[in-house]
C-alpha atoms as a PDB file:
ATOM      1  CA  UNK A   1      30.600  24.835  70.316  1.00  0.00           C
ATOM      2  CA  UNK A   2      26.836  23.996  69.859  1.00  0.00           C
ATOM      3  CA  UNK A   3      24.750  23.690  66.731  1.00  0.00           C
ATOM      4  CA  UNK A   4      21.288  23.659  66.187  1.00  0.00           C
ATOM      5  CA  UNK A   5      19.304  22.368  62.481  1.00  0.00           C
ATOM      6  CA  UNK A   6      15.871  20.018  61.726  1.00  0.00           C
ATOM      7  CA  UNK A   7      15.666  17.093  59.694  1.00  0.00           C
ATOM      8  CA  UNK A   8      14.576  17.519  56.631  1.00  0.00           C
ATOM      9  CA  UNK A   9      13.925  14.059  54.271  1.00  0.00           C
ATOM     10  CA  UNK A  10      15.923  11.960  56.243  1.00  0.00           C
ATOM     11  CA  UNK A  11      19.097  14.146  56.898  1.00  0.00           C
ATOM     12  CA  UNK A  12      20.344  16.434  59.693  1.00  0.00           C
ATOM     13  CA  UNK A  13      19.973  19.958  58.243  1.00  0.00           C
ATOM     14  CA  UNK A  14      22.220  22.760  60.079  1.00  0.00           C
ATOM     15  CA  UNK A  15      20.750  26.306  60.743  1.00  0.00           C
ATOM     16  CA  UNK A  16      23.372  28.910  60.349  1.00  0.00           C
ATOM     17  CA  UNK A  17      27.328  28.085  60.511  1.00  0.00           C
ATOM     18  CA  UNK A  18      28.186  24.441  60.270  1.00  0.00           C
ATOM     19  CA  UNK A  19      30.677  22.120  61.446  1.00  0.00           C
ATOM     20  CA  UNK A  20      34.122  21.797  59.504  1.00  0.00           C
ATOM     21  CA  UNK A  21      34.242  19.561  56.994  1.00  0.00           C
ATOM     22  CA  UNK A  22      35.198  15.611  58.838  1.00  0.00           C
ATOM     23  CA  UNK A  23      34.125  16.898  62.495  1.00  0.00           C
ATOM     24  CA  UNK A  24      33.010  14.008  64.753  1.00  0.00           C
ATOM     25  CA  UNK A  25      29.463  15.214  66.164  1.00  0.00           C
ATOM     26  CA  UNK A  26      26.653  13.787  68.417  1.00  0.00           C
ATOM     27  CA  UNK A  27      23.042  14.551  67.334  1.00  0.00           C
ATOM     28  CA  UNK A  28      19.971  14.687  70.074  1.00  0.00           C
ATOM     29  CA  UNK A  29      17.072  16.033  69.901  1.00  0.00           C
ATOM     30  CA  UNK A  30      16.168  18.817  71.505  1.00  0.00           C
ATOM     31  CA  UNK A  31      13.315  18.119  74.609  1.00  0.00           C
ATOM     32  CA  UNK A  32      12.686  21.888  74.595  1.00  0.00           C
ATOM     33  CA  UNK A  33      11.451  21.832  71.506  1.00  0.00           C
ATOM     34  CA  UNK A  34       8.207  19.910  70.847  1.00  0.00           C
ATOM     35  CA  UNK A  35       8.523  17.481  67.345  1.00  0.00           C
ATOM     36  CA  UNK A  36       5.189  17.374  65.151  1.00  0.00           C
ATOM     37  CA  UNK A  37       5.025  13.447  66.283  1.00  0.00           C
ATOM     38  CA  UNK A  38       4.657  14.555  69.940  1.00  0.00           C
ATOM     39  CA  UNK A  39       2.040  16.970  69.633  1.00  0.00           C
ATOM     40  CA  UNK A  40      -1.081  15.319  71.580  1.00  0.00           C
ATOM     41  CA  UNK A  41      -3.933  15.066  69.708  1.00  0.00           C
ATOM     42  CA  UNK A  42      -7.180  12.621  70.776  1.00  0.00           C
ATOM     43  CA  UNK A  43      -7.650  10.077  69.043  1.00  0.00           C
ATOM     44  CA  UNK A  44     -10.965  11.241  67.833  1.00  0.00           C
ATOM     45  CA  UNK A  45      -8.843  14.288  65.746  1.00  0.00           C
ATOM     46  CA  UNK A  46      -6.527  11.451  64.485  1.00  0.00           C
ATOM     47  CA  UNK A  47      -9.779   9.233  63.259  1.00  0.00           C
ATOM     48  CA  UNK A  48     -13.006  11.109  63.543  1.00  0.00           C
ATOM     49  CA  UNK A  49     -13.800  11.338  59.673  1.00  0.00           C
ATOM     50  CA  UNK A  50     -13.978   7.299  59.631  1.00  0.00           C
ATOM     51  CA  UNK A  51     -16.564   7.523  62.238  1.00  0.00           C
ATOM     52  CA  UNK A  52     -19.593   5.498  61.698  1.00  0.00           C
ATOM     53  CA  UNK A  53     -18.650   5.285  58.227  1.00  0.00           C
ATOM     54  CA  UNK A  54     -18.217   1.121  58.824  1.00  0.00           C
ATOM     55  CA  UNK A  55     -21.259  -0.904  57.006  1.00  0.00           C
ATOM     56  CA  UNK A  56     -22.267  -4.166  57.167  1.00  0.00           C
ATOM     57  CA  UNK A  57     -20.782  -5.676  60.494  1.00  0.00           C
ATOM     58  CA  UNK A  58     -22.801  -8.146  62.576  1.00  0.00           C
ATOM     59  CA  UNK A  59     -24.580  -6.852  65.595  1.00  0.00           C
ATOM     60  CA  UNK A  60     -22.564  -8.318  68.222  1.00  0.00           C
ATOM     61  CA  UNK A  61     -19.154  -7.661  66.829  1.00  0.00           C
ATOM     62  CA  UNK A  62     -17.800  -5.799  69.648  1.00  0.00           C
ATOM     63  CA  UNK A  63     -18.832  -8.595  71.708  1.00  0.00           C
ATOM     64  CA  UNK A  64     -17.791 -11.213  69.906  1.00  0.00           C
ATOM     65  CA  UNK A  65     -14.818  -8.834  68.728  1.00  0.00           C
ATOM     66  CA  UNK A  66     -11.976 -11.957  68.902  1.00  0.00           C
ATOM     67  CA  UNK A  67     -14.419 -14.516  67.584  1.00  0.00           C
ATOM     68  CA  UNK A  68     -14.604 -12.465  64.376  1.00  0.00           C
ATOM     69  CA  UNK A  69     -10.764 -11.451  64.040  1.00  0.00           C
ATOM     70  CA  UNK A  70      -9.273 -15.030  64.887  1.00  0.00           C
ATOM     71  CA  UNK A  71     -11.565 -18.005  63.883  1.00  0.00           C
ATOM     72  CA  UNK A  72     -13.976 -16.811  61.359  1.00  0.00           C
END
């Protein structure tokens, strides 16, 4: 017998019929079915709006980019 659900706030949500009450189960996820997380989107989508929005960084930052991170 096979059941399908989501996860919804944490929890393992059954669609349709469930298990009886006390059944031992195993819960995978399904590699059919594409999760929100896995959907590919460039990194530019993910972060465009904070593009050239920084101010005030010295001109050879990406340079000098571990000078500036570690030892200033």
């Amino acid at each position: 017998m096979e059941f399908t659900g989501h996860v919804q706030n944490g929890v393992v949500v059954f669609n349709g019929p469930t298990p009886a009450e006390g059944i031992a189960v195993r819960v995978a996820p399904d590699p059919i079915v594409p999760s929100q997380s896995t959907q590919s989107q460039s990194l530019f989508d993910i972060l465009g709006d904070l593009f050239g929005k920084a101010e005030g960084l010295p001109t050879d930052a990406a340079t000098n980019v571990d000078h500036y991170l570690y030892y200033k």
